[in-house]
N, C-alpha and C. Protein backbone atom coordinates (compact mmCIF):
# COMPACT_ATOMS: atom_id res chain seq x y z
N UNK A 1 27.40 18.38 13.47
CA UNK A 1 26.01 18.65 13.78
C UNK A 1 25.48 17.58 14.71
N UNK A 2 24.94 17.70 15.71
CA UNK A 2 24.32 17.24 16.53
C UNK A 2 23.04 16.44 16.31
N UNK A 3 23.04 14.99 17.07
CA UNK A 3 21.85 14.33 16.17
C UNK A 3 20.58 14.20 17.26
N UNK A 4 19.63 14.92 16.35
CA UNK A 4 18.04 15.06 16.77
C UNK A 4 17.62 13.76 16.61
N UNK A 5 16.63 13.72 18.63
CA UNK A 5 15.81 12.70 18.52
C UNK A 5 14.38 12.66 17.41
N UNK A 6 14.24 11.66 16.46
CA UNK A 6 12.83 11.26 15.56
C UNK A 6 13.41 11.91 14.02
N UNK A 7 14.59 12.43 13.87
CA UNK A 7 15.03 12.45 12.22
C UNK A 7 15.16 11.49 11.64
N UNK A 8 15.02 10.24 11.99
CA UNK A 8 14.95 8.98 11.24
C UNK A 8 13.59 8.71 10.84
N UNK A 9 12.53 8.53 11.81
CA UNK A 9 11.64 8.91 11.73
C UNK A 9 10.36 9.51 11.02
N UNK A 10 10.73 10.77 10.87
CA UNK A 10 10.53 12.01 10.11
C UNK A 10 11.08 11.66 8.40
N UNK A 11 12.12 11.16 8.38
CA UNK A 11 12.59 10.88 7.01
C UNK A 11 12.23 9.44 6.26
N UNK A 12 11.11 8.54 7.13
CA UNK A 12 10.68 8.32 6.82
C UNK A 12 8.80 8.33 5.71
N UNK A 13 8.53 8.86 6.97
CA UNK A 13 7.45 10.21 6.38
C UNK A 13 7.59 10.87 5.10
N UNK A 14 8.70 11.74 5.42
CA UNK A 14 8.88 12.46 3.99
C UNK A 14 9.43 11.55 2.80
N UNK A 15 9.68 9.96 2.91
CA UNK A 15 10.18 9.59 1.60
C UNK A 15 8.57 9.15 0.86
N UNK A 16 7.69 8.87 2.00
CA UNK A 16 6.44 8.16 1.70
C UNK A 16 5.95 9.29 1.21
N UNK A 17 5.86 10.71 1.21
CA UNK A 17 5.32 11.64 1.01
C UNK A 17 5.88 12.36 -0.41
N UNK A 18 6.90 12.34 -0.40
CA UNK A 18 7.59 12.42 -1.75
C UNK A 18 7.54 11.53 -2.81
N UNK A 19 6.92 10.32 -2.48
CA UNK A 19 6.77 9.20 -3.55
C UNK A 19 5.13 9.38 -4.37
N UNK A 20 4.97 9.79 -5.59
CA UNK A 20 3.88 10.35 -6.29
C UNK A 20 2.80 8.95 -5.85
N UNK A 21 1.67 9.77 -6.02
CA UNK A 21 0.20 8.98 -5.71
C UNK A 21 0.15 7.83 -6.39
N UNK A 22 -0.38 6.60 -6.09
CA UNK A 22 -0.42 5.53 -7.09
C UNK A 22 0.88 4.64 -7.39
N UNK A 23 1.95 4.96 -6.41
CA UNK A 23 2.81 4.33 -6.53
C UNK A 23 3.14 4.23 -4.78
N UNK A 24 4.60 2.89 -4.80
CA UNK A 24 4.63 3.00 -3.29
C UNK A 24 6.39 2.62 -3.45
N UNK A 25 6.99 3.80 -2.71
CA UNK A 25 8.82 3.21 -2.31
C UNK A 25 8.77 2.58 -1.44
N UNK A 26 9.75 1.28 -2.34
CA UNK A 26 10.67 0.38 -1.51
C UNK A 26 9.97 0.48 0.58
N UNK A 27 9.97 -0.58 0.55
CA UNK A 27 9.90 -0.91 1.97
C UNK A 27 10.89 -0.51 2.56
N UNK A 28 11.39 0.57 3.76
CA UNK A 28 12.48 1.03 4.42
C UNK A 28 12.70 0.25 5.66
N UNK A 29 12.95 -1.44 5.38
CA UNK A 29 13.22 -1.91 6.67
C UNK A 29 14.43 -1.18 7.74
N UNK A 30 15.35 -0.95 6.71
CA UNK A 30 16.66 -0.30 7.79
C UNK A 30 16.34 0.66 8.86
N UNK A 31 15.97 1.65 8.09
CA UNK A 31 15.39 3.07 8.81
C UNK A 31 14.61 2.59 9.57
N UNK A 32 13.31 2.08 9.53
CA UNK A 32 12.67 1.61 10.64
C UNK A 32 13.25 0.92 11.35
N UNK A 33 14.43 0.15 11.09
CA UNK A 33 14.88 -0.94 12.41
C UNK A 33 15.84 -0.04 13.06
N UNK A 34 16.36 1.37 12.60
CA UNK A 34 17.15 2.88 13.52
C UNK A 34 16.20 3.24 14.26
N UNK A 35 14.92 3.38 13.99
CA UNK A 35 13.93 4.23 14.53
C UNK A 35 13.63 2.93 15.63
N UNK A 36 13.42 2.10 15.62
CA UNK A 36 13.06 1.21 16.69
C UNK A 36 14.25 0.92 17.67
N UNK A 37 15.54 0.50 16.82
CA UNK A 37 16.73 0.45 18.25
C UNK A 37 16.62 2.10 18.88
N UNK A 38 16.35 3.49 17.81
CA UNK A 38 16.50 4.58 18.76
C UNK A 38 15.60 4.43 20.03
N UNK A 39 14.28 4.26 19.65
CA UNK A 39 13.42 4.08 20.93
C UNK A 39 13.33 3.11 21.74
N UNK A 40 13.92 1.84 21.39
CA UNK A 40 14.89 0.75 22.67
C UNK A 40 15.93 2.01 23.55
N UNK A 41 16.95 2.64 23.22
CA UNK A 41 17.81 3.32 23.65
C UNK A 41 17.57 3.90 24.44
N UNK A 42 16.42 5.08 23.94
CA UNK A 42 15.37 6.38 24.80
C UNK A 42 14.67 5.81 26.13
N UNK A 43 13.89 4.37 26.01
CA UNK A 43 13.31 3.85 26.89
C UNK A 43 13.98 3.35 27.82
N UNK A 44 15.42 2.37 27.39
CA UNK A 44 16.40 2.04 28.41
C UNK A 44 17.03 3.26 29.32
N UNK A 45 16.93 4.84 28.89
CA UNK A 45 17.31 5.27 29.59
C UNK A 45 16.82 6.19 30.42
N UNK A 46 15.24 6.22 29.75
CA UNK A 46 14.39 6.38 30.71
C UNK A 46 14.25 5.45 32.20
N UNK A 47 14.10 4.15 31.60
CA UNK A 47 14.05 3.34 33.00
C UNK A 47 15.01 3.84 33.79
N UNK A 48 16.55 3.80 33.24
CA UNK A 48 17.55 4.02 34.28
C UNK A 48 17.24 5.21 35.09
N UNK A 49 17.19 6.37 34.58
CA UNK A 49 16.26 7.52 35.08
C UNK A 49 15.43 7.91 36.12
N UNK A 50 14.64 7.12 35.45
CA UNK A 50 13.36 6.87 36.68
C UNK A 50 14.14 5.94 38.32
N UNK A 51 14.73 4.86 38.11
CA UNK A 51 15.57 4.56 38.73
C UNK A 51 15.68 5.22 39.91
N UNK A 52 16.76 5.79 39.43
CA UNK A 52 17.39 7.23 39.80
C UNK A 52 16.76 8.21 41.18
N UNK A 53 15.77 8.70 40.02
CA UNK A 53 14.65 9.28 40.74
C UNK A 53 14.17 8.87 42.12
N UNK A 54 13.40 7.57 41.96
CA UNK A 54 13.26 6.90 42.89
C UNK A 54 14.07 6.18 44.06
N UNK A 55 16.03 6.11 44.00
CA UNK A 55 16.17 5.95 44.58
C UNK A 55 16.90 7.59 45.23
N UNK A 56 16.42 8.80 44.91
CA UNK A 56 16.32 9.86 45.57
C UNK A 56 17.55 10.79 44.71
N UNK A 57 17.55 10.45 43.78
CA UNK A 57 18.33 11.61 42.90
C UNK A 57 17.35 12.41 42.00
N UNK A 58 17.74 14.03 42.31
CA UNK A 58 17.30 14.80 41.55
C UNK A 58 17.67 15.88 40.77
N UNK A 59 16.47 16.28 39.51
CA UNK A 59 17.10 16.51 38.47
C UNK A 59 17.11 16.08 37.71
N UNK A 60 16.21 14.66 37.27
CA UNK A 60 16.54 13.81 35.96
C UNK A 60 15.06 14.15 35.66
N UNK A 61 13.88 14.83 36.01
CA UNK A 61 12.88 14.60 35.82
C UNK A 61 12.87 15.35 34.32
N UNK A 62 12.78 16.37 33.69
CA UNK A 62 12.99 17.21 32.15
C UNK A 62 13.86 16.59 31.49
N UNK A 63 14.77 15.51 31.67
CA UNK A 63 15.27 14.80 30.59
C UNK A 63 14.25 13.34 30.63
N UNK A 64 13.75 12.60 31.60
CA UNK A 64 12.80 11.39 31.24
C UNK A 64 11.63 12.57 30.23
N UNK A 65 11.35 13.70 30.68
CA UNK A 65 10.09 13.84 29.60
C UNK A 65 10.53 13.93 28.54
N UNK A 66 11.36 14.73 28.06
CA UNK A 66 12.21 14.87 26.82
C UNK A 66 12.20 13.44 25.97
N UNK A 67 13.11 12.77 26.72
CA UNK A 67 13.09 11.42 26.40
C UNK A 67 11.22 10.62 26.06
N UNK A 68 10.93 10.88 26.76
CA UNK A 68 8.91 10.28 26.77
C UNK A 68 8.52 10.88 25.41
N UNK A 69 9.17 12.20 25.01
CA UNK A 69 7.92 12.88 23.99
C UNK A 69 8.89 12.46 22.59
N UNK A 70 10.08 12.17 22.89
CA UNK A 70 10.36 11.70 21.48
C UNK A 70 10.05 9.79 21.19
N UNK A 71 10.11 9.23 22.30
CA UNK A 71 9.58 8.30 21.94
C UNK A 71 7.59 8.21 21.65
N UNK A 72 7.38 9.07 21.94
CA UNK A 72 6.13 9.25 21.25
C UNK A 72 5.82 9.85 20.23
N UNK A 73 6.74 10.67 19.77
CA UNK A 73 6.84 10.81 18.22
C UNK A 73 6.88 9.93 17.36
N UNK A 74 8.06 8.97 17.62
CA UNK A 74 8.47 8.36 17.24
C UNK A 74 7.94 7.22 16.52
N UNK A 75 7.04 6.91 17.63
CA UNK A 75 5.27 5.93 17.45
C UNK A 75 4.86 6.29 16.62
N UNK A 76 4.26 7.70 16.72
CA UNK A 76 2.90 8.02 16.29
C UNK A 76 3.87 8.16 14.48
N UNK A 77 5.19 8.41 14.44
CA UNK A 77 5.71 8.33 12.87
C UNK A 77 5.24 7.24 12.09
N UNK A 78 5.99 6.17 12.99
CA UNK A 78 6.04 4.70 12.60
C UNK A 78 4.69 4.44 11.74
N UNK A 79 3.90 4.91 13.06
CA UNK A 79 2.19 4.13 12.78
C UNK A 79 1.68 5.19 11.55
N UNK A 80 2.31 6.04 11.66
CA UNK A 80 2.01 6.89 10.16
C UNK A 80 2.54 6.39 9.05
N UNK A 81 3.47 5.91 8.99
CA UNK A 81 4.41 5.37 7.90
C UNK A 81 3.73 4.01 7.32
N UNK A 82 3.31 3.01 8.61
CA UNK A 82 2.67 1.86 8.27
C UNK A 82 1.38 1.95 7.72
N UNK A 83 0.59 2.93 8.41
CA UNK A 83 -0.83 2.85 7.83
C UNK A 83 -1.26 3.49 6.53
N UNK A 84 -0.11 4.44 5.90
CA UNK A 84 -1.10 4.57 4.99
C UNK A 84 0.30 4.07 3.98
N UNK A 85 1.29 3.13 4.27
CA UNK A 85 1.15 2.28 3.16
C UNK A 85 0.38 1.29 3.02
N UNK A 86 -0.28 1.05 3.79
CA UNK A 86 -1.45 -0.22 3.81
C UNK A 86 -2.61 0.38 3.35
N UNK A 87 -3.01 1.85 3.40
CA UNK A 87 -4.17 2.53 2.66
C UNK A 87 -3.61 2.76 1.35
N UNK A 88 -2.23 2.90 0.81
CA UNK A 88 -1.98 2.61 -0.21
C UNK A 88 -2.18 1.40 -1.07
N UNK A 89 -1.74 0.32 0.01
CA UNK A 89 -2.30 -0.87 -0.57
C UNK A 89 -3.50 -1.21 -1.16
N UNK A 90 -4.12 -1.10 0.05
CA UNK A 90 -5.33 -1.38 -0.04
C UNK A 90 -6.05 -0.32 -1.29
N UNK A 91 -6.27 0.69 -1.87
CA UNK A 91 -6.07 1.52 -2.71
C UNK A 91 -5.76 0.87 -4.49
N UNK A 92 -4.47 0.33 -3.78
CA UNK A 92 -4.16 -0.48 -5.24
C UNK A 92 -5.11 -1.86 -5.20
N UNK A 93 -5.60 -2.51 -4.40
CA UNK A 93 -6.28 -3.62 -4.52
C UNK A 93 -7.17 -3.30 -5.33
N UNK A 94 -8.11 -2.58 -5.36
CA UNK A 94 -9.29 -1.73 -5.84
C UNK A 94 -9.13 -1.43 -7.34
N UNK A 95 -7.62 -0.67 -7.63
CA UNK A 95 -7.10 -0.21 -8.60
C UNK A 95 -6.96 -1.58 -9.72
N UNK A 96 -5.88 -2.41 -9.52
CA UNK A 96 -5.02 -3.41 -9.93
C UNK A 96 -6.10 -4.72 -10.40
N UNK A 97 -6.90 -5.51 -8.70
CA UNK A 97 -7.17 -6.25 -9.11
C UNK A 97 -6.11 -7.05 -7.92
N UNK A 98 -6.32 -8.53 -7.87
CA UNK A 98 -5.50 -9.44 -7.31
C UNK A 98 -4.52 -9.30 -7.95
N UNK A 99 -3.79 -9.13 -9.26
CA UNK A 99 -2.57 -9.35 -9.26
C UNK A 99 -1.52 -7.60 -9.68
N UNK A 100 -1.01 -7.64 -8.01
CA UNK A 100 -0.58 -5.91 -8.42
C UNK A 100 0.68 -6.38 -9.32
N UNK A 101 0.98 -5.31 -9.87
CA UNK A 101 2.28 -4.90 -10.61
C UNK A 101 3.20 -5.23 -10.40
N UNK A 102 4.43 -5.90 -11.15
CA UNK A 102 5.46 -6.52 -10.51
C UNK A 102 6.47 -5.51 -9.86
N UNK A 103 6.69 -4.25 -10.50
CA UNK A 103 6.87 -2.96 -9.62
C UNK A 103 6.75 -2.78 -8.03
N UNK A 104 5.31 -2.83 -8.03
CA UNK A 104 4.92 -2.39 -7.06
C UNK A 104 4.86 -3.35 -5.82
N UNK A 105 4.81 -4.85 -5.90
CA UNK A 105 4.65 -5.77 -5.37
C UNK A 105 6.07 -5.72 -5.16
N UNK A 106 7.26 -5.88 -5.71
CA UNK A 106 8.83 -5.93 -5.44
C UNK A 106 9.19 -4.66 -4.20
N UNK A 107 8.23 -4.12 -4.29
CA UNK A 107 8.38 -2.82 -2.91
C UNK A 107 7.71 -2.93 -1.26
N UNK A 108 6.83 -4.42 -1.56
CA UNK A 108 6.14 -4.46 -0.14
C UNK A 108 7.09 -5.31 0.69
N UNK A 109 6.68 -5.22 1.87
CA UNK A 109 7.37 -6.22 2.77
C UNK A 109 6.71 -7.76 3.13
N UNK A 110 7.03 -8.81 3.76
CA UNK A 110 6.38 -9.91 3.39
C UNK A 110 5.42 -9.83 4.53
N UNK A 111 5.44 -9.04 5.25
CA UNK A 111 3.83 -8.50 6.36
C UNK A 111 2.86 -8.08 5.62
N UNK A 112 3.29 -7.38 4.59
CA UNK A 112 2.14 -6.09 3.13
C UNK A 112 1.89 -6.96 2.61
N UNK A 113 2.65 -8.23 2.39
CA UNK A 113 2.54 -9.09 0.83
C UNK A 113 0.88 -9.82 1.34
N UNK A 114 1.45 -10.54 3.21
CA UNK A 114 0.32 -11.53 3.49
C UNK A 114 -0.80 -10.73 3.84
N UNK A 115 -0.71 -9.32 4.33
CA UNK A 115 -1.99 -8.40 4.27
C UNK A 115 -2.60 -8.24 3.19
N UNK A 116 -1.87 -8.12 1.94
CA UNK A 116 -2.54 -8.01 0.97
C UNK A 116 -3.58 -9.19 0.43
N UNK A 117 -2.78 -10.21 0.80
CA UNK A 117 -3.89 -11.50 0.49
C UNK A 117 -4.96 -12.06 1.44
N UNK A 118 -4.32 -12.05 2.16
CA UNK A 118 -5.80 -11.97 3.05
C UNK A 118 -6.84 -10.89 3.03
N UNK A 119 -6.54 -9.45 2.63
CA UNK A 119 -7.70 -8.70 2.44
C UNK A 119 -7.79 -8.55 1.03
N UNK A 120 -7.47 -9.57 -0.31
CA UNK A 120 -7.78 -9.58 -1.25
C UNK A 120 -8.61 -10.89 -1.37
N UNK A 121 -8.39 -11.66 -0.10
CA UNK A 121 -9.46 -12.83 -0.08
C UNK A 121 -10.49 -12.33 0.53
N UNK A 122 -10.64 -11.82 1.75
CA UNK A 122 -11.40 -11.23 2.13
C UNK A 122 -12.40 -10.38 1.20
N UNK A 123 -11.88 -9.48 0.43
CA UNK A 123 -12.96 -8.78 -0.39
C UNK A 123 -13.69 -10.06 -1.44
N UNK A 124 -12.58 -10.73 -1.70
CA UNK A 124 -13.10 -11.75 -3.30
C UNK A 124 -14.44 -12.67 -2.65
N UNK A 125 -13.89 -12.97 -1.27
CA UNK A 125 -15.58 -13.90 -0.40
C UNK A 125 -16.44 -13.23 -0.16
N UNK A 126 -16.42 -12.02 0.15
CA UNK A 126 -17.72 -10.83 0.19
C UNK A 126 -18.49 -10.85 -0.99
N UNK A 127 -17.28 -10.37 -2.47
CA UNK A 127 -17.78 -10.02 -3.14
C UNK A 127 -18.57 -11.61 -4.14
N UNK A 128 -18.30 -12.61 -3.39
CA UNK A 128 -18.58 -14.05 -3.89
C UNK A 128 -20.48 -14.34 -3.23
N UNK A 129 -20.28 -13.24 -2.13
CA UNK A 129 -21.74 -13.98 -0.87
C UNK A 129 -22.89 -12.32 -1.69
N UNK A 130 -22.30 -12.01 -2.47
CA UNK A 130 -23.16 -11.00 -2.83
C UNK A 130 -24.36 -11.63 -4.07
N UNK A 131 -25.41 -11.84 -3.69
CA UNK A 131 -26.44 -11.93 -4.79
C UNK A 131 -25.94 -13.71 -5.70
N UNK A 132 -27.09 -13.89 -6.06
CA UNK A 132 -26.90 -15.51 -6.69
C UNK A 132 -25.25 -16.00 -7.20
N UNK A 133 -25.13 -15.07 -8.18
CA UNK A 133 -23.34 -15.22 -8.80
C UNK A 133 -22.18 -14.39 -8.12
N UNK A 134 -22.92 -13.42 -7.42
CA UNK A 134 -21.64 -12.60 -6.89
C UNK A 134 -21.68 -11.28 -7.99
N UNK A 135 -21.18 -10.72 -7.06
CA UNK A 135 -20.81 -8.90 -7.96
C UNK A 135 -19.29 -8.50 -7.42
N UNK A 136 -18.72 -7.91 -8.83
CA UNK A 136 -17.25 -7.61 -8.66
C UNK A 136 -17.60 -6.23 -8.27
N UNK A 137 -17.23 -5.95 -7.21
CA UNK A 137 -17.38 -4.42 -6.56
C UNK A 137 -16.28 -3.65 -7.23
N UNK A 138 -15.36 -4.55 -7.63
CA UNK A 138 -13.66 -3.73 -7.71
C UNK A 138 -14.38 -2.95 -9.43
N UNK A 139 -15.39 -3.69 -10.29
CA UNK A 139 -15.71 -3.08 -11.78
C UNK A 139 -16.48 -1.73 -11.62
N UNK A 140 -16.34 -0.93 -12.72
CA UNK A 140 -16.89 0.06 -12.72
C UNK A 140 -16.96 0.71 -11.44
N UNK A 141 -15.64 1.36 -11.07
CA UNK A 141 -15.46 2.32 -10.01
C UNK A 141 -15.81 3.97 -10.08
N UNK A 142 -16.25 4.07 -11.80
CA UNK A 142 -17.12 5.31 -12.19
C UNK A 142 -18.18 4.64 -12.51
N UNK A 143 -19.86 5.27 -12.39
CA UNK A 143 -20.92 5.06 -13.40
C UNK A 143 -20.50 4.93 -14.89
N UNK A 144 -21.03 3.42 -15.82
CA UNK A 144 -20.36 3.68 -16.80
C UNK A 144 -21.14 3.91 -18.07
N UNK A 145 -21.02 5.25 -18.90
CA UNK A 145 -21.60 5.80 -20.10
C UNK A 145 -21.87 4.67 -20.70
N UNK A 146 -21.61 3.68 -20.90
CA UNK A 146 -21.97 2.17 -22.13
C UNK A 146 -21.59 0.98 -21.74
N UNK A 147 -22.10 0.03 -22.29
CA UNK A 147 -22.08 -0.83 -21.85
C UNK A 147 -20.61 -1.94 -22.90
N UNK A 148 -20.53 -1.37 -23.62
CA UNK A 148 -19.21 -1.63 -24.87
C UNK A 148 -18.70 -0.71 -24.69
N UNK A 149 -16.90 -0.79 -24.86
CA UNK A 149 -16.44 0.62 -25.16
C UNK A 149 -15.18 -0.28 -26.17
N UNK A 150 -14.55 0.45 -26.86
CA UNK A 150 -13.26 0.29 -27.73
C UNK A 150 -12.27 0.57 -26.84
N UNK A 151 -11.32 -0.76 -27.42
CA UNK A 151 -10.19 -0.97 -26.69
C UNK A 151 -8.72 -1.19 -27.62
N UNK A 152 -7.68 -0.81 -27.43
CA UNK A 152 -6.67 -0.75 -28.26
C UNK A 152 -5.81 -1.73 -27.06
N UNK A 153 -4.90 -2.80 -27.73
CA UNK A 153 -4.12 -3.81 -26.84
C UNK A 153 -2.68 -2.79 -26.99
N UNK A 154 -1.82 -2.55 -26.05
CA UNK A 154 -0.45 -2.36 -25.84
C UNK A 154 0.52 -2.80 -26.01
N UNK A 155 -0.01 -4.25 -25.50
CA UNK A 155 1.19 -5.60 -25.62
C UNK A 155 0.24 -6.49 -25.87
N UNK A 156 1.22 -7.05 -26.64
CA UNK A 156 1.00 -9.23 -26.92
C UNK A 156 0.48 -9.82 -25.86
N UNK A 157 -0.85 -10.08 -26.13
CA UNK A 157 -1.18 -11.09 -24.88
C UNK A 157 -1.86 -12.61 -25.31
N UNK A 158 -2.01 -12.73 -26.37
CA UNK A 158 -2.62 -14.16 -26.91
C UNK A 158 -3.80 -14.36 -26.95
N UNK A 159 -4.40 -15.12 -26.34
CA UNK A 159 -5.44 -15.79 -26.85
C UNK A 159 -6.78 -14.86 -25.38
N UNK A 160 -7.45 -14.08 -25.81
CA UNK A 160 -8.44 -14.10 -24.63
C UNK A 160 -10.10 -14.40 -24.52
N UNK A 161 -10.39 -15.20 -23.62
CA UNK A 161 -11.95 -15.78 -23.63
C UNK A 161 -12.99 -14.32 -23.07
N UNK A 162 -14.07 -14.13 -23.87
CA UNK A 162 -14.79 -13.42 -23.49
C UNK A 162 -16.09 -13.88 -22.51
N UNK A 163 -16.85 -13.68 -21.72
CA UNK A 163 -17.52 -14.30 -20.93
C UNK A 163 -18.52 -15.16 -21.88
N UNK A 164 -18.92 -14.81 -23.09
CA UNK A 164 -19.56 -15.85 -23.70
C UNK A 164 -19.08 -17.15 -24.52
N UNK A 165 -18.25 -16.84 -23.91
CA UNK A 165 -17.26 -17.84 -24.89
C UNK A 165 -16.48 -17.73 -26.49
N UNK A 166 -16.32 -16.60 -26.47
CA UNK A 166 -15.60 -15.92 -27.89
C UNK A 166 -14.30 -16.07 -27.59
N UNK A 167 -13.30 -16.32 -28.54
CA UNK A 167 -11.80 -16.33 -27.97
C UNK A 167 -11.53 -15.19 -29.14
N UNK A 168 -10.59 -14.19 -28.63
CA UNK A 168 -10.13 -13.16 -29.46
C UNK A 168 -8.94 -12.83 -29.13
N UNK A 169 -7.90 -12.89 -30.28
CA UNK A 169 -6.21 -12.93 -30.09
C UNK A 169 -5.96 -10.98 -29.73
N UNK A 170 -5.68 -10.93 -28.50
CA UNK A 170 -5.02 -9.66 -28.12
C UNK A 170 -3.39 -9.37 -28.68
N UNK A 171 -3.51 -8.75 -29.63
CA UNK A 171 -2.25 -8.47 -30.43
C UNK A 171 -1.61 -6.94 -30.05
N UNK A 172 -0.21 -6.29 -29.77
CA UNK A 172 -0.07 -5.26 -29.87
C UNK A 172 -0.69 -4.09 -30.92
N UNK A 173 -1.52 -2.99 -30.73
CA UNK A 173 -2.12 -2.05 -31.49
C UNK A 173 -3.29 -2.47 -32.32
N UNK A 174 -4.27 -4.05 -31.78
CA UNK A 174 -4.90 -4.35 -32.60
C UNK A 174 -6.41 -3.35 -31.50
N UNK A 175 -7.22 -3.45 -31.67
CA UNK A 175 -8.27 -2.62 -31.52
C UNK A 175 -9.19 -3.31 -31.45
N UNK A 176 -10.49 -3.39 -30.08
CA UNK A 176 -11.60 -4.64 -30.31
C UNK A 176 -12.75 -3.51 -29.61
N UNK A 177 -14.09 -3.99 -29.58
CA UNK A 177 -15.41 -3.06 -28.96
C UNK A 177 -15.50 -4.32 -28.21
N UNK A 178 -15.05 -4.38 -26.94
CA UNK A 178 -15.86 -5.56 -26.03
C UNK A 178 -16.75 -4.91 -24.41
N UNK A 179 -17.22 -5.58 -23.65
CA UNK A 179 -17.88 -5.03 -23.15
C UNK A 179 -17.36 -4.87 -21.69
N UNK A 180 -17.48 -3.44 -21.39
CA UNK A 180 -16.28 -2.90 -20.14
C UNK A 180 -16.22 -3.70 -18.78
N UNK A 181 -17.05 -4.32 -18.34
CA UNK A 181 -16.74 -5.16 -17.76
C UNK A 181 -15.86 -6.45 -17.63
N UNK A 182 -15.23 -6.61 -19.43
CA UNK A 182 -14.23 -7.77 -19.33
C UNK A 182 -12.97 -7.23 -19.73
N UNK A 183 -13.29 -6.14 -19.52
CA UNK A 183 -11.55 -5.54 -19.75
C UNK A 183 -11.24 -4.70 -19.17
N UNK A 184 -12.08 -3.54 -18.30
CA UNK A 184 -11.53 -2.92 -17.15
C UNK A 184 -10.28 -3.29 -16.20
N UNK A 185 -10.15 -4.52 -15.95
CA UNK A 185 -8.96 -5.29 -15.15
C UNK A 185 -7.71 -4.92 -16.06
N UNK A 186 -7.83 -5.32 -17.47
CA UNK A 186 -6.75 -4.90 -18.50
C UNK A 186 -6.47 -4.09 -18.96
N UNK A 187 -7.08 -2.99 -18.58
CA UNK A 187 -7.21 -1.19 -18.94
C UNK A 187 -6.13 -0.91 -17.33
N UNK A 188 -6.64 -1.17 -16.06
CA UNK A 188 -6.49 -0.65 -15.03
C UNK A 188 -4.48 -1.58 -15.04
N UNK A 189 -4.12 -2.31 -15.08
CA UNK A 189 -3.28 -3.52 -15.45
C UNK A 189 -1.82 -2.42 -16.59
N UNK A 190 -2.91 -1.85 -17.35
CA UNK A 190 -2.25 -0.93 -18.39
C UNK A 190 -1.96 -2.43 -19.60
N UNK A 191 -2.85 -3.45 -20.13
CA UNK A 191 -2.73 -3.98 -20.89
C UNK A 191 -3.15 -3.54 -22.23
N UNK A 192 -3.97 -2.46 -22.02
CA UNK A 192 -5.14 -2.19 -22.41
C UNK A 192 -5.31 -1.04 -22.52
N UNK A 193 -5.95 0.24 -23.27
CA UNK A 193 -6.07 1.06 -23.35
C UNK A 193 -7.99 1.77 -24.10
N UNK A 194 -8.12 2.34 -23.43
CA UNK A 194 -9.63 2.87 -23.43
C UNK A 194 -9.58 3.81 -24.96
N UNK A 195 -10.38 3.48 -25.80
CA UNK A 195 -10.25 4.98 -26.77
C UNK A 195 -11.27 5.49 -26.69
N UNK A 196 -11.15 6.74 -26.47
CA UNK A 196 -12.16 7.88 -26.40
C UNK A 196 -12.53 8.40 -27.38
């Protein structure tokens, strides 16, 4: 079988697209570094081409376009592939909190890792210049019915300070009413579980 220009490409797309919402696959450096030597290749032989052309050979003109429109596929893949794992990211910032999932963090690349911190600093100084103390924009991403809700712990987590200064031991399956603003992070985290 004969190999089509932008199937590398394209199969990148579809792995990002096949990977369920709320999660993100593995960084595909390889594939992208095929898809980039392919369009080094396409372009080198465009130049030669053009070349060509210009020094009065004809006939090469429907293979430089050929060549032009898959390297513009090719782009416009890439930049598809990159941007909305970074709207993924960015997505989970919102979700998570500064510290994503060890999952999910083991899947970025170290370009995603330093994007991520710089636009997780970025939001944390916004959300620092907002009003006398600051407002966590990332809390209550629904209007919230109460101002307490009941919480059941998942896992062992030890000792935790409540903003007034209460310390209360988070034990697997122990159960507390604290107030949703100091545990949303540990609900969203999956430390934590909401009972309805």
């Amino acid at each position: 079988m004969a190999k089509m220009f932008g199937e590398k490409a394209l199969e990148l797309i579809r792995e990002l697209h096949r990977s369920s919402e709320g999660t993100l696959p593995p960084y595909n450096d390889d594939t992208l570094r095929q898809v980039l030597e392919e369009m080094r290749a396409l372009y080198e032989e465009n130049q030669k081409d053009v070349g060509a052309t210009v020094a009065g050979e004809q006939g090469l003109f429907a293979g430089v376009q050929f060549r032009h429109a898959s390297l513009e596929r090719n782009k416009r893949c890439l930049l598809a592939y990159l941007y909305n794992r970074i709207q993924r990211i960015r997505t989970m910032r919102w979700e998570f909190g500064i510290a994503l999932p060890k999952d999910i963090k083991e899947n970025l690349s170290e370009q995603e890792v330093l994007w991520f911190n710089k636009y997780s600093k970025g939001l944390g100084d916004y959300m620092k210049s907002i009003g006398d103390a600051g407002l966590d924009l990332t809390q209550d991403m629904q209007p919230p019915k109460s101002l307490y809700i009941e919480v059941r712990c998942l896992v062992d987590v030890g000792e935790f300070e409540t903003e007034d200064g209460t310390i209360i031991l988070l034990k697997k399956n122990s159960q507390h009413f604290l107030r949703r603003s100091q545990c949303e992070h540990l609900i969203r985290q999956g430390i934590m579980e909401h009972i309805v």
